[in-house]
N, C-alpha and C. Protein backbone atom coordinates (compact mmCIF):
# COMPACT_ATOMS: atom_id res chain seq x y z
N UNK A 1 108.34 81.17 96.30
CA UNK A 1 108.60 82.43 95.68
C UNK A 1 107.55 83.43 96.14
N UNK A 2 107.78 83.96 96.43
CA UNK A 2 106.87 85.51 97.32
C UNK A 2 106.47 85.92 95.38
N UNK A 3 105.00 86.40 95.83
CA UNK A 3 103.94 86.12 94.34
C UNK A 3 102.89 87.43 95.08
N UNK A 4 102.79 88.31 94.26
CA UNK A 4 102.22 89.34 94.56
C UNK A 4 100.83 89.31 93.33
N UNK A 5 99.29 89.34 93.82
CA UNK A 5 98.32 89.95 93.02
C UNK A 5 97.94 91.03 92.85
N UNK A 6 97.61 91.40 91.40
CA UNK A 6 97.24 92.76 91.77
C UNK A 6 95.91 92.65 90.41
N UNK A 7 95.33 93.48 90.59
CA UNK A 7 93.93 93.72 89.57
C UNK A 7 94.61 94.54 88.61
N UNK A 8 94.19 94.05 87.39
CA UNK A 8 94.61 94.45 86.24
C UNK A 8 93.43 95.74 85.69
N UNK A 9 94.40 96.69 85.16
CA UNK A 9 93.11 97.69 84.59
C UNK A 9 92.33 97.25 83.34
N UNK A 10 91.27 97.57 83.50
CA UNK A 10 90.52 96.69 82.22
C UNK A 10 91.27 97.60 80.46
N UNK A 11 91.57 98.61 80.73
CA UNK A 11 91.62 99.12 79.14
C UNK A 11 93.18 99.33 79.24
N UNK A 12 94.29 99.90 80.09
CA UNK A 12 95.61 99.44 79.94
C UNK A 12 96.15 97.98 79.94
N UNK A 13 95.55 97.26 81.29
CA UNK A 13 96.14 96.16 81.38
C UNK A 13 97.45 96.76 82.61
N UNK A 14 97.90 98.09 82.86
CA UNK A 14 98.47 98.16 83.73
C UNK A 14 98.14 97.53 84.90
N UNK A 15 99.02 97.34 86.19
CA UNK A 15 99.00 97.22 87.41
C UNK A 15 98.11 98.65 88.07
N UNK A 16 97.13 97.69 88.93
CA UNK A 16 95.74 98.67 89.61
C UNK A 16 96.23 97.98 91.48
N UNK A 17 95.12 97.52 91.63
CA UNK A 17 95.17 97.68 92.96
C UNK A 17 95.77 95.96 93.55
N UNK A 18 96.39 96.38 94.79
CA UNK A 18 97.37 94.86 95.51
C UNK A 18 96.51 94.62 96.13
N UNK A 19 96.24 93.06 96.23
CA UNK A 19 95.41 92.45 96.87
C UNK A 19 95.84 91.88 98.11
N UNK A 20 96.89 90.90 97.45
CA UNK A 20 97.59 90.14 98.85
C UNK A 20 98.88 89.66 98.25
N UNK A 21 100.09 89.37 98.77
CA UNK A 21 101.16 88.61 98.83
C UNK A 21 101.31 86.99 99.66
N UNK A 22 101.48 85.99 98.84
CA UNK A 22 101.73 85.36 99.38
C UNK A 22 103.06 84.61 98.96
N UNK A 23 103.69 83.41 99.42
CA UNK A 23 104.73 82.53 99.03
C UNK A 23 104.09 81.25 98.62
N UNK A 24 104.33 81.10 97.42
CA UNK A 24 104.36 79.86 96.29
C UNK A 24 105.10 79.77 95.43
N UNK A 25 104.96 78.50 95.61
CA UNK A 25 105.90 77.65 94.05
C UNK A 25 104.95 76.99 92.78
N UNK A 26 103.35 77.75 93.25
CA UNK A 26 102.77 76.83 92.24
C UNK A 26 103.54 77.51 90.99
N UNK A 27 103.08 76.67 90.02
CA UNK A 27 103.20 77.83 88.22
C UNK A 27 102.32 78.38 87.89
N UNK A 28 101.98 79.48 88.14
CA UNK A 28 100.64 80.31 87.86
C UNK A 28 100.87 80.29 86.40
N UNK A 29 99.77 80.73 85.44
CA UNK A 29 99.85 80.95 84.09
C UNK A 29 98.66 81.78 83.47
N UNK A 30 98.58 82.47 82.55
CA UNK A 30 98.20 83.63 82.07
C UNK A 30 96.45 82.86 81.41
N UNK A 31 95.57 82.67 81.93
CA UNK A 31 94.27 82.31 81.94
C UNK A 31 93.68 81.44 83.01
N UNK A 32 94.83 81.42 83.93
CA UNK A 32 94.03 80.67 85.29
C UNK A 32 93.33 81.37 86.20
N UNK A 33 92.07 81.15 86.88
CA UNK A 33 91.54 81.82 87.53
C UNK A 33 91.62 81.34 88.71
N UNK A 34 91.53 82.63 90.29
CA UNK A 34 91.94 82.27 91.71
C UNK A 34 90.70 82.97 92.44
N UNK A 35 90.51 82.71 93.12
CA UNK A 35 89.39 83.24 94.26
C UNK A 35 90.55 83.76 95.17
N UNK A 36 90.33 84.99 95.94
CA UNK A 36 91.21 85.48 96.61
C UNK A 36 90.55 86.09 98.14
N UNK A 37 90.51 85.38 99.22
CA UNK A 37 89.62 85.79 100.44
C UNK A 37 90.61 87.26 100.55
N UNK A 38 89.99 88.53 101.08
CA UNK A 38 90.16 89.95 101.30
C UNK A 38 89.39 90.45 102.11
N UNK A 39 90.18 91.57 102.46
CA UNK A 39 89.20 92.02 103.64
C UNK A 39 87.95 92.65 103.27
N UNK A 40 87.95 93.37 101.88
CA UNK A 40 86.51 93.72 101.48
C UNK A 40 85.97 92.33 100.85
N UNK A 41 86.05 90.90 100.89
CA UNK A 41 85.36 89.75 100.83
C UNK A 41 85.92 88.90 99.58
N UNK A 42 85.45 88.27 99.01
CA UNK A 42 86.10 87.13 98.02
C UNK A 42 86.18 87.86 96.48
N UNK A 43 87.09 87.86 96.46
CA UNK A 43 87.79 88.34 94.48
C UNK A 43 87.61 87.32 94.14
N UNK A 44 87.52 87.32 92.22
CA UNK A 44 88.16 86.24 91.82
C UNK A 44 88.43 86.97 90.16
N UNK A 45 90.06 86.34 90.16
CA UNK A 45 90.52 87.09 89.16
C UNK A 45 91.22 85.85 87.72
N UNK A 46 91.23 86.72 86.51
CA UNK A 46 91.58 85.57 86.02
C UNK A 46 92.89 86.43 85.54
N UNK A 47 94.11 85.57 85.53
CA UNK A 47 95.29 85.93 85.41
C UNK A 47 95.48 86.30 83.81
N UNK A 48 95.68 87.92 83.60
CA UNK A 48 96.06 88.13 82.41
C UNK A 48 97.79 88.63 82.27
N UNK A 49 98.87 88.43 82.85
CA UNK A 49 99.95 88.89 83.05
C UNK A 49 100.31 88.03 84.32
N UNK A 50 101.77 87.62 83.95
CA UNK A 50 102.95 86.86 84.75
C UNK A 50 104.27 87.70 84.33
N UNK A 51 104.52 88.31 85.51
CA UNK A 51 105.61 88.84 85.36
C UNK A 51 106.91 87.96 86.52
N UNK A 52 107.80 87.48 86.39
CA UNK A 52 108.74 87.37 87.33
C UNK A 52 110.23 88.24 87.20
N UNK A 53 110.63 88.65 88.36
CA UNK A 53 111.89 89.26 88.57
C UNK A 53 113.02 88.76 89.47
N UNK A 54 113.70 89.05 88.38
CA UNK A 54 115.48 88.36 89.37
C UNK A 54 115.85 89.48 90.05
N UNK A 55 116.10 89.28 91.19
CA UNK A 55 116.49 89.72 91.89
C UNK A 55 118.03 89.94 92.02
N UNK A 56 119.21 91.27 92.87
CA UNK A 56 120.54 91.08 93.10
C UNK A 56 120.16 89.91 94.20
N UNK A 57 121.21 88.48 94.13
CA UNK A 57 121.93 87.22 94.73
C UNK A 57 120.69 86.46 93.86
N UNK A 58 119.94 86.82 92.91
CA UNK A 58 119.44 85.36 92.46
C UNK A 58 117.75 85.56 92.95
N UNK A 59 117.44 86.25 93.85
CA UNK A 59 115.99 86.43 94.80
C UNK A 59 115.32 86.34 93.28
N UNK A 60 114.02 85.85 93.40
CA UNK A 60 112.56 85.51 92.51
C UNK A 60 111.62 86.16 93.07
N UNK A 61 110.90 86.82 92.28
CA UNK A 61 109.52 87.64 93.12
C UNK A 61 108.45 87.17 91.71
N UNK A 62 107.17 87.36 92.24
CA UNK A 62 106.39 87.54 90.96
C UNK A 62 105.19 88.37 90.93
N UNK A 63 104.63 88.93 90.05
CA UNK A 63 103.89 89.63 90.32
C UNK A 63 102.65 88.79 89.56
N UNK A 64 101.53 88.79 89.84
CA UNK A 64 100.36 88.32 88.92
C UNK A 64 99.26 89.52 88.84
N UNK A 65 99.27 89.98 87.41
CA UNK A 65 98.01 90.47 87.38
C UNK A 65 96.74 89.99 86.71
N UNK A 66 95.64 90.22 86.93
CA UNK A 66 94.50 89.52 86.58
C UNK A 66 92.94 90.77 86.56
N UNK A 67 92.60 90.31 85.59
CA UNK A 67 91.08 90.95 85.38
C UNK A 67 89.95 90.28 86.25
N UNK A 68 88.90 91.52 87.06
CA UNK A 68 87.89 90.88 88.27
C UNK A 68 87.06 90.31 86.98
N UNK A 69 86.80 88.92 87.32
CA UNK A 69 85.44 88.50 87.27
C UNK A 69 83.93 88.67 88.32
C-alpha cells in the first residue's frame, strides 16, 4: 500500500510537511515510532494519526502523520 509521512503540527495536529512515500503492508499504528533517513538527515517521528483512503476500483493509500521527536 503506497503510505505517505508527513509531520504533524504540534498544536493542530494538522498535516505539515511530506517527508517520503513509500510502499508497505506493515500495520502502522497511532504511537509507533520510525526513524526516517531524508535528505536534510534522520527524523524520527512518533505516529499520532492513521488515516487510510479508498480509492475509485478499490486503490488503498495511507497517509501517516506523526509528531518530531
Amino acid at each position: 500500500m503506497e503510505t505517505s509521512f508527513f509531520e504533524a503540527d504540534e498544536f493542530s495536529g494538522g498535516k505539515g510537511r511530506h517527508y517520503l512515500t513509500i510502499d508497505s503492508d506493515y500495520r502502522w499504528e497511532k504511537g509507533d515510532e520510525v526513524w526516517l533517513e531524508t535528505d536534510d538527515g534522520p527524523v524520527k517521528l512518533r505516529l499520532t494519526w492513521v488515516v487510510v483512503k479508498v480509492g475509485a476500483g478499490g486503490t488503498l493509500t495511507r497517509e501517516l502523520l506523526g509528531l518530531r521527536l
